[in-house]
PDB file of N, CA and C in Angstrom:
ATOM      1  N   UNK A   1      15.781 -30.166  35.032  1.00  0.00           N
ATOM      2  CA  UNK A   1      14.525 -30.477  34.395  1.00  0.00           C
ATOM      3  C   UNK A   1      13.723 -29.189  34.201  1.00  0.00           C
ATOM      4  N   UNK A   2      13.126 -28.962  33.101  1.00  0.00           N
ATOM      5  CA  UNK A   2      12.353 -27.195  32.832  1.00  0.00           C
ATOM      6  C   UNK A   2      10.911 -28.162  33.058  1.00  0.00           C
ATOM      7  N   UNK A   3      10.110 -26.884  33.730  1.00  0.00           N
ATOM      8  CA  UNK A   3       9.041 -27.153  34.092  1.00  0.00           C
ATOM      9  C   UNK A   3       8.345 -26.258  33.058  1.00  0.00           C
ATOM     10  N   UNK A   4       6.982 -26.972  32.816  1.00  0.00           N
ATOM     11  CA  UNK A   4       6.296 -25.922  32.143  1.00  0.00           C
ATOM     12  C   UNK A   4       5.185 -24.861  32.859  1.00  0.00           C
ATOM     13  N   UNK A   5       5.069 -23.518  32.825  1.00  0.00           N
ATOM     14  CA  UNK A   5       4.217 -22.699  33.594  1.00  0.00           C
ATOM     15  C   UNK A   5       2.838 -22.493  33.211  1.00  0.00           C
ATOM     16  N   UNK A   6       2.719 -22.901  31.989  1.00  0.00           N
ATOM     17  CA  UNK A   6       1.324 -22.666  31.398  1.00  0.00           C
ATOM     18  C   UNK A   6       1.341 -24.114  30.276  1.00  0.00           C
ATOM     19  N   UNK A   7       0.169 -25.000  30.118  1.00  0.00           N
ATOM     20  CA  UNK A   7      -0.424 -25.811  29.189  1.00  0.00           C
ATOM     21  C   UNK A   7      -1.029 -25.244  28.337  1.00  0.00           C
ATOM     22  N   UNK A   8      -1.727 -24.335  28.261  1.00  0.00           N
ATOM     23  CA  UNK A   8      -2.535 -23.807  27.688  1.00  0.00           C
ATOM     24  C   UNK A   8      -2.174 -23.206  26.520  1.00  0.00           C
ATOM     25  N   UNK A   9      -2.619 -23.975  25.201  1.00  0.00           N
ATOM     26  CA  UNK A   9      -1.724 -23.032  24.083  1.00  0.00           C
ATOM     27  C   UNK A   9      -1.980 -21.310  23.667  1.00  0.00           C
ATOM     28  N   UNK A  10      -1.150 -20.284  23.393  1.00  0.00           N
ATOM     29  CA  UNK A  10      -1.304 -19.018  23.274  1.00  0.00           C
ATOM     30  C   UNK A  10      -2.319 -19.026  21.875  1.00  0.00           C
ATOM     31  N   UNK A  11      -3.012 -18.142  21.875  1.00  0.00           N
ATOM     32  CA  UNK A  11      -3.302 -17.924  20.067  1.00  0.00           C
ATOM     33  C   UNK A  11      -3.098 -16.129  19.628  1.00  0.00           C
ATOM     34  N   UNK A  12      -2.512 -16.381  19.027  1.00  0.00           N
ATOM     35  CA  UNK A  12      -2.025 -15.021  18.400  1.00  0.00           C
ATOM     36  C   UNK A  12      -2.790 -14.158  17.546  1.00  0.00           C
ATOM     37  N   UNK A  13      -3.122 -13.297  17.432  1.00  0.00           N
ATOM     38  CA  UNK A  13      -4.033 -12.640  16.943  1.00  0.00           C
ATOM     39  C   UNK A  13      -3.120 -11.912  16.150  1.00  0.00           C
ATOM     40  N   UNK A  14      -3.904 -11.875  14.573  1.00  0.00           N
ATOM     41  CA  UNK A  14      -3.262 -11.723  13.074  1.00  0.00           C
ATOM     42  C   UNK A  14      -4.008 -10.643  12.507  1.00  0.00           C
ATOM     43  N   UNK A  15      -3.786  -9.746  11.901  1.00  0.00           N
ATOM     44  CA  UNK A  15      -4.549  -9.299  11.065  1.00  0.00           C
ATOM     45  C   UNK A  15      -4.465  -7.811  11.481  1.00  0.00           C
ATOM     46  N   UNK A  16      -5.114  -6.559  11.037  1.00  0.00           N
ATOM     47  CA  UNK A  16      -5.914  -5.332  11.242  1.00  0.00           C
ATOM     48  C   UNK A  16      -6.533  -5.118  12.451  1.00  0.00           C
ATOM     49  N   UNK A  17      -6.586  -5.310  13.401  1.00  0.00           N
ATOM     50  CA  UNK A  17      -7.666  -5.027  14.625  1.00  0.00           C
ATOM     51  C   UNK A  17      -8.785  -4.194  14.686  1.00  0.00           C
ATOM     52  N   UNK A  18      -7.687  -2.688  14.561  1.00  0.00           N
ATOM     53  CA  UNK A  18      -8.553  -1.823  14.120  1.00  0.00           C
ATOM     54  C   UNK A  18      -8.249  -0.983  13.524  1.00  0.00           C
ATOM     55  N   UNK A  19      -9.360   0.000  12.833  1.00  0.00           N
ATOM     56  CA  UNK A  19      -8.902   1.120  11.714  1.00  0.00           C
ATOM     57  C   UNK A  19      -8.592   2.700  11.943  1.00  0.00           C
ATOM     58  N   UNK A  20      -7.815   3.176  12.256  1.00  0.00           N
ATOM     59  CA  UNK A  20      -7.333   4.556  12.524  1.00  0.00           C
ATOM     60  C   UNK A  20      -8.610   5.666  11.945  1.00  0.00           C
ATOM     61  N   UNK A  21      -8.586   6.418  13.022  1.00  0.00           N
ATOM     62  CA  UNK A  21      -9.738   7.135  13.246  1.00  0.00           C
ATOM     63  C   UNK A  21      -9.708   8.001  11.725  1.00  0.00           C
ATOM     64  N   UNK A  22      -8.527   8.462  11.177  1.00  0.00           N
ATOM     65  CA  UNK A  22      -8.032   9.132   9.874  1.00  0.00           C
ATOM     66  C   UNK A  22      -8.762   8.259   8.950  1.00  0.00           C
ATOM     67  N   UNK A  23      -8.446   7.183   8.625  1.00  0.00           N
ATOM     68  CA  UNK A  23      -8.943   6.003   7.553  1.00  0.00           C
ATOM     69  C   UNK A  23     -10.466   6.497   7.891  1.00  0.00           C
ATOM     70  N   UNK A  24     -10.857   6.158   9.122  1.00  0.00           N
ATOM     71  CA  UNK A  24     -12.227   6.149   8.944  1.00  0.00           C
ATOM     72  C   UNK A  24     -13.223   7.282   8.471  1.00  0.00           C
ATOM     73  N   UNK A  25     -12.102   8.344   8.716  1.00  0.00           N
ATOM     74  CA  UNK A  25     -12.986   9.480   8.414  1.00  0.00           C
ATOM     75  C   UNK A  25     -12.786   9.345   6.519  1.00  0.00           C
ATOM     76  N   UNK A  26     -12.169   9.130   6.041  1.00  0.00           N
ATOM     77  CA  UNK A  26     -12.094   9.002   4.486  1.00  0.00           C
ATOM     78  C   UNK A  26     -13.266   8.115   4.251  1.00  0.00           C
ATOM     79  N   UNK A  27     -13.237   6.902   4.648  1.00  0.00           N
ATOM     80  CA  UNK A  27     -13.988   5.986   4.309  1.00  0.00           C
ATOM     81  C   UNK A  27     -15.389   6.723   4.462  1.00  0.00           C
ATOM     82  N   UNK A  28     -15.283   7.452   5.682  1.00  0.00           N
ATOM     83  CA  UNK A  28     -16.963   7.724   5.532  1.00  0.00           C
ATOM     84  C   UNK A  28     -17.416   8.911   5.051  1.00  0.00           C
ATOM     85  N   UNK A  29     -16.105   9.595   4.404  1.00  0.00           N
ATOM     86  CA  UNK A  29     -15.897  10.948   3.692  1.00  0.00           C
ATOM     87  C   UNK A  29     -16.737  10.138   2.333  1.00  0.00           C
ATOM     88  N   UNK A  30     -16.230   9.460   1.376  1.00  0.00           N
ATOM     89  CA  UNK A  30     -16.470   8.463   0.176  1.00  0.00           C
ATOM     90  C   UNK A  30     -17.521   8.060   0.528  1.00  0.00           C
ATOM     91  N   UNK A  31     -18.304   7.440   1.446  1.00  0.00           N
ATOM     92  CA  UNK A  31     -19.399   6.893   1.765  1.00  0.00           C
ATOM     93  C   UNK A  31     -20.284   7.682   0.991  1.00  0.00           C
ATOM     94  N   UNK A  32     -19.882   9.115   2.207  1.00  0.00           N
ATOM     95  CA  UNK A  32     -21.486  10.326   2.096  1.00  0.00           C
ATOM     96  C   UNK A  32     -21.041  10.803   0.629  1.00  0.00           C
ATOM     97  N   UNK A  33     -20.217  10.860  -0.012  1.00  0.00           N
ATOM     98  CA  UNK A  33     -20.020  11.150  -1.401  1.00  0.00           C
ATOM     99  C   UNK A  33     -20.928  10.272  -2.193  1.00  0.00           C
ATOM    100  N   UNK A  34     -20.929   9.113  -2.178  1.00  0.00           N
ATOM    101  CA  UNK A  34     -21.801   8.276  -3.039  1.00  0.00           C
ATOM    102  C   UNK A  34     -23.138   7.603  -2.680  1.00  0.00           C
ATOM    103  N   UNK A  35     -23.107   8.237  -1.448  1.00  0.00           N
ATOM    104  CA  UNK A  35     -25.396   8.522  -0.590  1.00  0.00           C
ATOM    105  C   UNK A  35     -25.451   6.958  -0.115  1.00  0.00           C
ATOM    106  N   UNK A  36     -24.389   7.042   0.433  1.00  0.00           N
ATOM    107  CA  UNK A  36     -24.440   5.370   1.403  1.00  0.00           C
ATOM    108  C   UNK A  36     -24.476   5.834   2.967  1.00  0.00           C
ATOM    109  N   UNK A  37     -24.049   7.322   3.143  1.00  0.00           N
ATOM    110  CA  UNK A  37     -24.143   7.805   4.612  1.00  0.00           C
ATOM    111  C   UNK A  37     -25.085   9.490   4.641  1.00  0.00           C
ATOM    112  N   UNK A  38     -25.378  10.093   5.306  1.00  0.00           N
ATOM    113  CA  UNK A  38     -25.676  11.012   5.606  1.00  0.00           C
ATOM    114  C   UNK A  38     -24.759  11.473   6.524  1.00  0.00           C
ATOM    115  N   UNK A  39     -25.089  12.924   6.638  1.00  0.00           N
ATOM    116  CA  UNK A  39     -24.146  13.372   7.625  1.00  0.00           C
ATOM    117  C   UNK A  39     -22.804  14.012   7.676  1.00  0.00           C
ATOM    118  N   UNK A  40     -21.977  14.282   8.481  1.00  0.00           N
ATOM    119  CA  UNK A  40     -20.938  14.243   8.851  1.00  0.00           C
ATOM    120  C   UNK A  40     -19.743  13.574   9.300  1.00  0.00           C
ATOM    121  N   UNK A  41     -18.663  13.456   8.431  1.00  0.00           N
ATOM    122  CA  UNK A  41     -17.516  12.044   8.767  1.00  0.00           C
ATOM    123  C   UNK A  41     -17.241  12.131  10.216  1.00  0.00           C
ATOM    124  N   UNK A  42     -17.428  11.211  11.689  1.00  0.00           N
ATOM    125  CA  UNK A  42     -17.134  11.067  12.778  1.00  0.00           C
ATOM    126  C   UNK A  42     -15.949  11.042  12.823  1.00  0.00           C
ATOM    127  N   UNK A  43     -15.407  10.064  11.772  1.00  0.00           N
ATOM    128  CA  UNK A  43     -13.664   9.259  12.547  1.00  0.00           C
ATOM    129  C   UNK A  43     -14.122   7.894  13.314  1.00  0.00           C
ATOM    130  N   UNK A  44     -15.375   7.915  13.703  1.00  0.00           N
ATOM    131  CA  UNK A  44     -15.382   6.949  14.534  1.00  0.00           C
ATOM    132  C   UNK A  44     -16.176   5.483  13.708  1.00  0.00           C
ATOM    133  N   UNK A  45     -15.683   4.491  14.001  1.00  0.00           N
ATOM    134  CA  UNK A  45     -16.487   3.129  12.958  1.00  0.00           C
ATOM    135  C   UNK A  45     -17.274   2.436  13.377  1.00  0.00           C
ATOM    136  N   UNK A  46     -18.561   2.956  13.579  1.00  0.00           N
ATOM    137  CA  UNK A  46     -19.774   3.037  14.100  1.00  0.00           C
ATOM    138  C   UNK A  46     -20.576   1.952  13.527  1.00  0.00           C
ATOM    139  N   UNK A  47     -21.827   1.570  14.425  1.00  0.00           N
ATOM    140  CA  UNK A  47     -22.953   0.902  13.714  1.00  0.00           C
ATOM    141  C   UNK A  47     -23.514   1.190  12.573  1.00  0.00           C
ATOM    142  N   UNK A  48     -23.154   2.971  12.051  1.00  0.00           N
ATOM    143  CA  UNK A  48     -23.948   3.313  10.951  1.00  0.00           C
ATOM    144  C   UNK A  48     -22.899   3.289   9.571  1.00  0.00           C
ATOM    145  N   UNK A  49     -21.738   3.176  10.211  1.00  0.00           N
ATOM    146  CA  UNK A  49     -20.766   3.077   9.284  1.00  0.00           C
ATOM    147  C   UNK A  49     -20.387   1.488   8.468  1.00  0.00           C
ATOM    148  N   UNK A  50     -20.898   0.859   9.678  1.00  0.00           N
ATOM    149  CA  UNK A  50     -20.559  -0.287   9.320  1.00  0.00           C
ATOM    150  C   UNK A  50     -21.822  -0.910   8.224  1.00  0.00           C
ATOM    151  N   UNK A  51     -22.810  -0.993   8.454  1.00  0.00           N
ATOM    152  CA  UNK A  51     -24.015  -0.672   7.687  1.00  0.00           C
ATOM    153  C   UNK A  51     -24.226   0.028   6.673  1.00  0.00           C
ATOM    154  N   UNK A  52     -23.452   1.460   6.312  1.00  0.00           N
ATOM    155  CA  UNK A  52     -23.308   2.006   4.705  1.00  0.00           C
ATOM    156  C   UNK A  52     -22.519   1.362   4.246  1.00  0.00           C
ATOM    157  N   UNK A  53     -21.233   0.478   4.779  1.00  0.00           N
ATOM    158  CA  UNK A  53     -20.267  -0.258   3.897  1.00  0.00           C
ATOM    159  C   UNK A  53     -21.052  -1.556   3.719  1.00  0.00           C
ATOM    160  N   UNK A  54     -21.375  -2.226   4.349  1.00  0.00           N
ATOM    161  CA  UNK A  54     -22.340  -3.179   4.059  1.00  0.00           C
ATOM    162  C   UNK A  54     -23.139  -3.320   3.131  1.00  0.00           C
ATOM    163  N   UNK A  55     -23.865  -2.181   2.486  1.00  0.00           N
ATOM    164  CA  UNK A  55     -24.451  -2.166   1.890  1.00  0.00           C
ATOM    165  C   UNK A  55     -24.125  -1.654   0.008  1.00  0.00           C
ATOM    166  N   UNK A  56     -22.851  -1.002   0.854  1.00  0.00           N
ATOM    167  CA  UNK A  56     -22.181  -0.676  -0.884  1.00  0.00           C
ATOM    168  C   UNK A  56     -21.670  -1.624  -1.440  1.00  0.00           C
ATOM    169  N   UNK A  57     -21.466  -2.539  -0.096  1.00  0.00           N
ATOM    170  CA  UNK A  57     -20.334  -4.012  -0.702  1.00  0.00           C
ATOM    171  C   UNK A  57     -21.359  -4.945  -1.511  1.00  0.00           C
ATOM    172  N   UNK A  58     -22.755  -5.174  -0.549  1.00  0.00           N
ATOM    173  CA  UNK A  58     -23.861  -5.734  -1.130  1.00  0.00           C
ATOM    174  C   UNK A  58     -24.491  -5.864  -2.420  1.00  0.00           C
ATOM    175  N   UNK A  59     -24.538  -4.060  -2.859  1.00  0.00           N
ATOM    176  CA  UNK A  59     -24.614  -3.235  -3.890  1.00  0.00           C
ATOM    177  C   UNK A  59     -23.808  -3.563  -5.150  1.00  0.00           C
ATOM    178  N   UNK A  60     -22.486  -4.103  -4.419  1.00  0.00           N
ATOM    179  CA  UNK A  60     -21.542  -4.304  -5.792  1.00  0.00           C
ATOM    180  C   UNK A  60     -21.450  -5.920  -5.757  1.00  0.00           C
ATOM    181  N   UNK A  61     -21.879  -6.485  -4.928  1.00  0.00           N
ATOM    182  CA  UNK A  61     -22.021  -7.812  -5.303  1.00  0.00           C
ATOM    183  C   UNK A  61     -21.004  -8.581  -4.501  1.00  0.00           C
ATOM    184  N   UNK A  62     -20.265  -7.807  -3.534  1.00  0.00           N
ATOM    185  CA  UNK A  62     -19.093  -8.279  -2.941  1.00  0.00           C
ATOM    186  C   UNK A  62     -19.753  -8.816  -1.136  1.00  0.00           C
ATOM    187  N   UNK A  63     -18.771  -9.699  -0.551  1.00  0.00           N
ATOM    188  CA  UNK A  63     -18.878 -10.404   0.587  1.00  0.00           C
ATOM    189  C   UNK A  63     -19.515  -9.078   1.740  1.00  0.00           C
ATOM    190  N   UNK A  64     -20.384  -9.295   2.574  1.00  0.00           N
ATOM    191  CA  UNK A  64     -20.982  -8.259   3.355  1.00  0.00           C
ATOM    192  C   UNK A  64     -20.290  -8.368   5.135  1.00  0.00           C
ATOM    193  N   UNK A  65     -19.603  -9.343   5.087  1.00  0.00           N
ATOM    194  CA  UNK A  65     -19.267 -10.297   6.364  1.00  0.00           C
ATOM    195  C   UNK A  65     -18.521  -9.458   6.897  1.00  0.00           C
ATOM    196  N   UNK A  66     -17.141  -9.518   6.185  1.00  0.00           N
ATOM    197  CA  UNK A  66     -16.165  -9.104   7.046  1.00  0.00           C
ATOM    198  C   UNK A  66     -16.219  -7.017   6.097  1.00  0.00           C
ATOM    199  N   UNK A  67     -15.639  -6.394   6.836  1.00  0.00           N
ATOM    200  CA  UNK A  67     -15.334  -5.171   6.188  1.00  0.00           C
ATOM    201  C   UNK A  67     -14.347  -4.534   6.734  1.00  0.00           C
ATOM    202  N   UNK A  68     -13.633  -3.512   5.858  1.00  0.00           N
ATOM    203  CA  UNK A  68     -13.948  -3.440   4.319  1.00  0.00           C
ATOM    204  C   UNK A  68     -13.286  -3.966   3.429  1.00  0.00           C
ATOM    205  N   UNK A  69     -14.191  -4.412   2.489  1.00  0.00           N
ATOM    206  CA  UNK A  69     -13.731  -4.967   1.661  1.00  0.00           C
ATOM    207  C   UNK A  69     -12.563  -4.321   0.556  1.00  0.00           C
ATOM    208  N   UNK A  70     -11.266  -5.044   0.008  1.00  0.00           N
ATOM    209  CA  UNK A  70     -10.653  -3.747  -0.567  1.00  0.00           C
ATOM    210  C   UNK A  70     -11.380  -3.405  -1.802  1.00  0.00           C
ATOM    211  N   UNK A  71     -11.992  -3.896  -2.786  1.00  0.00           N
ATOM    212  CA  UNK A  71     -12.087  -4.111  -3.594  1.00  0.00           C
ATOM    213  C   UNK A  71     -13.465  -2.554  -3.666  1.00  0.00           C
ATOM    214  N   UNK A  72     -13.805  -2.302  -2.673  1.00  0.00           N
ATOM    215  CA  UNK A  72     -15.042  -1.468  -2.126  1.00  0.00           C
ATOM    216  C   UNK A  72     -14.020  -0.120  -1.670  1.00  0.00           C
ATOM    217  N   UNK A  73     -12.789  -0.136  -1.386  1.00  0.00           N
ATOM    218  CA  UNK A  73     -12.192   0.937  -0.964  1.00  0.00           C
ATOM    219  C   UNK A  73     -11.898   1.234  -2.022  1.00  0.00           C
ATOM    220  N   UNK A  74     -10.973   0.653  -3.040  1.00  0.00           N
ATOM    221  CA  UNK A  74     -10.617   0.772  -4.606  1.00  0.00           C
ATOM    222  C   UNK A  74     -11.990   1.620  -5.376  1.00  0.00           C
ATOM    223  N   UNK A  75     -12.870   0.716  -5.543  1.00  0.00           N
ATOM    224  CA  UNK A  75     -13.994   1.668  -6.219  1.00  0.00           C
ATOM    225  C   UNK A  75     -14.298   2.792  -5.244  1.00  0.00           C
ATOM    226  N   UNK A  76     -14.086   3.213  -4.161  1.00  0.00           N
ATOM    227  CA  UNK A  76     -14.650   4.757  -3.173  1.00  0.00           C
ATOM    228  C   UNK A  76     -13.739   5.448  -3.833  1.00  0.00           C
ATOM    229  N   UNK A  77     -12.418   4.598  -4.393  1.00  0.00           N
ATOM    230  CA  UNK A  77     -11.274   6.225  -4.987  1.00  0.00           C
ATOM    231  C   UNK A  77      -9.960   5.649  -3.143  1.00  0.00           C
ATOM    232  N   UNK A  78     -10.475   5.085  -2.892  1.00  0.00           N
ATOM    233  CA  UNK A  78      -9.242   5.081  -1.446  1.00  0.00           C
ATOM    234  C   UNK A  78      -8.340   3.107  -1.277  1.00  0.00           C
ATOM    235  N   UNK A  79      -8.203   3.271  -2.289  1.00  0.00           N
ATOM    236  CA  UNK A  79      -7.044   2.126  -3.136  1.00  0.00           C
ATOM    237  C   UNK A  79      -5.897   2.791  -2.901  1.00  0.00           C
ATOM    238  N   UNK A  80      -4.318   1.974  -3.066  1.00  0.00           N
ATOM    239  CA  UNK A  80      -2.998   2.381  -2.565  1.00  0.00           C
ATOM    240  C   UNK A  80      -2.842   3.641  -3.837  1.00  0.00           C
ATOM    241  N   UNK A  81      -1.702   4.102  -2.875  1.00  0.00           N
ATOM    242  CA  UNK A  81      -1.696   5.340  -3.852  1.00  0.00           C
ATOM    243  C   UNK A  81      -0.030   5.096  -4.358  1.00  0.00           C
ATOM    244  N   UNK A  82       0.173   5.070  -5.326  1.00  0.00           N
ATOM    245  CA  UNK A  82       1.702   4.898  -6.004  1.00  0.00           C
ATOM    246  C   UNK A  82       2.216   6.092  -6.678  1.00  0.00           C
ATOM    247  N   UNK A  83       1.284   7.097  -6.464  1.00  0.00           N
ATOM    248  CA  UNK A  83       1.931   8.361  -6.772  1.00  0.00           C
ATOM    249  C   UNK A  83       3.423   8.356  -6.375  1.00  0.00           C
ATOM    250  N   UNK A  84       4.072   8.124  -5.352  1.00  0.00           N
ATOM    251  CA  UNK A  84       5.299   8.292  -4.822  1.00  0.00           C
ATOM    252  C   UNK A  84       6.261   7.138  -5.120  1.00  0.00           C
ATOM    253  N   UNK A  85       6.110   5.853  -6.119  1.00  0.00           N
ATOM    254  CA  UNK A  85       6.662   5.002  -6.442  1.00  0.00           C
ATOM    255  C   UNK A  85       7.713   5.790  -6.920  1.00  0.00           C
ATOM    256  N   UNK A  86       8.751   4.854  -7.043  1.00  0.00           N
ATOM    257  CA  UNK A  86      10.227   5.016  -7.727  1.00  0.00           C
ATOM    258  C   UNK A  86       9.849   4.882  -9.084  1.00  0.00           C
ATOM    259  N   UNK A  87       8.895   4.292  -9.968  1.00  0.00           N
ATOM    260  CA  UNK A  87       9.219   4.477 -10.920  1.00  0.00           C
ATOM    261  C   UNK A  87       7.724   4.790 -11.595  1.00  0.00           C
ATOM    262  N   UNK A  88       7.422   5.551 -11.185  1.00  0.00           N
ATOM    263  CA  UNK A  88       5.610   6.138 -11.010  1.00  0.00           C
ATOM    264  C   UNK A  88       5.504   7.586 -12.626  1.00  0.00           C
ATOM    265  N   UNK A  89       6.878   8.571 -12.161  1.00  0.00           N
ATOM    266  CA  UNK A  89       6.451   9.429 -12.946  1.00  0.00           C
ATOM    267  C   UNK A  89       7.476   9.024 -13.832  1.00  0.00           C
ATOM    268  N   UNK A  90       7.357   9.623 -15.144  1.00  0.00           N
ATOM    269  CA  UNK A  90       8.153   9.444 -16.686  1.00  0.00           C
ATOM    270  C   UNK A  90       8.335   7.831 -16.810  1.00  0.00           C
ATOM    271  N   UNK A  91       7.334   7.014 -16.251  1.00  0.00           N
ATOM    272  CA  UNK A  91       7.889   5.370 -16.130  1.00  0.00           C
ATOM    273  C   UNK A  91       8.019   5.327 -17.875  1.00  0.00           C
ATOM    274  N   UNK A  92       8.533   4.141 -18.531  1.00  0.00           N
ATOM    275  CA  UNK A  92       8.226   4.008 -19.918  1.00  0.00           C
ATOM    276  C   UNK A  92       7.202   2.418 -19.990  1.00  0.00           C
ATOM    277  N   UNK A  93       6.103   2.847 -20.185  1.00  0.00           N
ATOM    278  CA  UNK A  93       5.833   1.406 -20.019  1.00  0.00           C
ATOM    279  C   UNK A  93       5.600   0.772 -21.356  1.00  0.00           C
ATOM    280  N   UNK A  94       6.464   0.695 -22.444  1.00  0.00           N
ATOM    281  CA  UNK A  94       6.326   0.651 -23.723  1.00  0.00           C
ATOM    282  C   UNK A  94       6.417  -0.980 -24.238  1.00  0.00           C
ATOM    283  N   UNK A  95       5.666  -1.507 -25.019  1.00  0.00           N
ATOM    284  CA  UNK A  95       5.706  -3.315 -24.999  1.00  0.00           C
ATOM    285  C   UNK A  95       7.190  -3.763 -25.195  1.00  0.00           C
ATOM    286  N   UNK A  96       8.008  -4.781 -24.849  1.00  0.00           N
ATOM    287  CA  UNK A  96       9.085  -4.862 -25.022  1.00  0.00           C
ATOM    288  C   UNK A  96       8.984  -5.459 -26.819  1.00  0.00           C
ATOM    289  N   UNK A  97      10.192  -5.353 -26.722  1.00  0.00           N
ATOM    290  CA  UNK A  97      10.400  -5.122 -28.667  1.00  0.00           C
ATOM    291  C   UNK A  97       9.971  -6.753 -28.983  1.00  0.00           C
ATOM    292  N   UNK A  98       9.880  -7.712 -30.366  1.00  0.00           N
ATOM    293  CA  UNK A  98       9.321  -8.694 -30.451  1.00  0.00           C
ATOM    294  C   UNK A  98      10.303  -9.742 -30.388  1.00  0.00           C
ATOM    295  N   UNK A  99      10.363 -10.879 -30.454  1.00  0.00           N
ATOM    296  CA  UNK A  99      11.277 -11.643 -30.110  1.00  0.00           C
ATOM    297  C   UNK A  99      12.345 -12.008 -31.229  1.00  0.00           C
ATOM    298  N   UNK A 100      12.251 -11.640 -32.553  1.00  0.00           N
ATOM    299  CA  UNK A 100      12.711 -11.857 -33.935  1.00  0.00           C
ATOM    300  C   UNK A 100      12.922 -10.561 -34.006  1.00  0.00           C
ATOM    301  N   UNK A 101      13.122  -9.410 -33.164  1.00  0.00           N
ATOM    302  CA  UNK A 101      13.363  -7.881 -32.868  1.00  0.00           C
ATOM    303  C   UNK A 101      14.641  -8.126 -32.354  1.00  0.00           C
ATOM    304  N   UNK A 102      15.467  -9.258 -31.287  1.00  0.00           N
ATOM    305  CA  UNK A 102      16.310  -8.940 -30.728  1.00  0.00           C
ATOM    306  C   UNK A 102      17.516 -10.084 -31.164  1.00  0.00           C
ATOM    307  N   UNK A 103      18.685  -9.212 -31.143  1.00  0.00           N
ATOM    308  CA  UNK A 103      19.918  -9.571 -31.838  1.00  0.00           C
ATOM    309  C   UNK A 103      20.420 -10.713 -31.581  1.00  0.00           C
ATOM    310  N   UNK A 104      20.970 -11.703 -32.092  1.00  0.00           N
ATOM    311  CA  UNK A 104      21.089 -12.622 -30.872  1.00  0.00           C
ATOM    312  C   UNK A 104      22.941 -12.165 -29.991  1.00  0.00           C
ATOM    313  N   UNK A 105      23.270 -11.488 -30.584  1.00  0.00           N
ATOM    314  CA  UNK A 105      24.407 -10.519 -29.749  1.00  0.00           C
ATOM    315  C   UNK A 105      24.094 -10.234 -28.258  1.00  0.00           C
ATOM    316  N   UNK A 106      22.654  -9.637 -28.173  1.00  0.00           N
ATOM    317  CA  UNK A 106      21.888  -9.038 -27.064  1.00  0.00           C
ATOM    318  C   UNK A 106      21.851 -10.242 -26.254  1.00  0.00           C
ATOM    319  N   UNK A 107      21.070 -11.832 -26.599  1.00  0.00           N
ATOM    320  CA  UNK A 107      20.519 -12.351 -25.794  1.00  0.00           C
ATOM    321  C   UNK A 107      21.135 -13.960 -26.230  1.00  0.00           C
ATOM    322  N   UNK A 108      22.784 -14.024 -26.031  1.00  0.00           N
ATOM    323  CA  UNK A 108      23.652 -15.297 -26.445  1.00  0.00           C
ATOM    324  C   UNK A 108      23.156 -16.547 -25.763  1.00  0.00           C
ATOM    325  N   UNK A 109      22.460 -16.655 -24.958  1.00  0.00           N
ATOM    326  CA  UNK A 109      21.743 -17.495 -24.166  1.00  0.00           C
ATOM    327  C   UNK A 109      20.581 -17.829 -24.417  1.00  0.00           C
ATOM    328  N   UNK A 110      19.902 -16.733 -25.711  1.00  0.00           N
ATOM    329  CA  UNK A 110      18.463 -17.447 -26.020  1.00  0.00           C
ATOM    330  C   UNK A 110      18.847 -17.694 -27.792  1.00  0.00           C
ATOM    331  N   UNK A 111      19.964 -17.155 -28.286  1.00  0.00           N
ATOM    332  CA  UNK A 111      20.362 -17.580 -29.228  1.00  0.00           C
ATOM    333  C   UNK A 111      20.931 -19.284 -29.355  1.00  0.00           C
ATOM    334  N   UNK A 112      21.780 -19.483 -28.150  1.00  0.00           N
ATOM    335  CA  UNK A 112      22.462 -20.913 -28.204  1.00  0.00           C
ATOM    336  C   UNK A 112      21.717 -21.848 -27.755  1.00  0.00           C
ATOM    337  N   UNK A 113      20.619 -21.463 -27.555  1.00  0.00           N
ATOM    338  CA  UNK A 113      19.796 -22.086 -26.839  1.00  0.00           C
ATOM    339  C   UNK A 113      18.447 -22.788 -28.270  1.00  0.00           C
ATOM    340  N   UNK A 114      18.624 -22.099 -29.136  1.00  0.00           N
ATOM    341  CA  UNK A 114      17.751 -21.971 -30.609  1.00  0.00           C
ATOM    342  C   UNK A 114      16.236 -20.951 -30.132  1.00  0.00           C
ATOM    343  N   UNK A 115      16.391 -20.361 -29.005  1.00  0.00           N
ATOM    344  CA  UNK A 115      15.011 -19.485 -29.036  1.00  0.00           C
ATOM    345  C   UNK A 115      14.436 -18.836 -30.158  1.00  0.00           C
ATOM    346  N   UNK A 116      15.439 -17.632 -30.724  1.00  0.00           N
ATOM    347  CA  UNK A 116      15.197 -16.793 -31.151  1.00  0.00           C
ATOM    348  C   UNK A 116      15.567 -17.044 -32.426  1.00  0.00           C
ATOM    349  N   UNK A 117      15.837 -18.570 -33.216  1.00  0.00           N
ATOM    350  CA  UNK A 117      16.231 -18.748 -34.625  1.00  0.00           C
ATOM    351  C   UNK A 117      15.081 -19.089 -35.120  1.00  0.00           C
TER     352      UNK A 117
END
């Protein structure tokens, strides 16, 4: 017979906890760039830090609750960076050709299908 040692259900904690002292110093690098902080970037995510983001988020019309918001990192300039994507430099991002553009040789499945007649 298994006994149980604990009733008590676990709850797991999800999410970001906290933000690396690096991040923070950007974030509050961008801050004092756009006169939401004074000062000097700490690293550290302070009462005063939390309060210039608060207020830029406010500013742009976005949720003040939780932070940061991405949408508030994106406009600071500190959005993902895809510089290093696989298909980032020489990509072709050219419209694909029109649908009465392609042979039905190319696409026998949208031909037999009557797509492209």
């Amino acid at each position: 017979m298994r006994v149980k040692s604990d009733t008590t259900p676990r709850t797991r904690t999800r999410g970001q906890q906290v933000i690396e002292s690096e991040r923070v110093t950007e974030i509050q690098q961008a801050l004092i760039r756009e006169h939401y902080m004074t000062g000097e970037a700490s690293g550290s995510w302070d009462a005063d830090t939390i309060s210039a983001m608060q207020k830029y988020q406010a500013d742009h019309g976005w949720q003040t609750k939780l932070t940061p918001d991405a949408r508030a990192l994106k406009t600071l300039g500190l959005g993902p960076d895809y510089s290093g994507a696989i298909n980032a430099h020489g990509a072709n991002f050219a419209p694909p050709p029109a649908a009465d553009n392609i042979s039905s040789s190319r696409n026998p499945g949208f031909a037999a299908a009557g797509v492209n007649q």
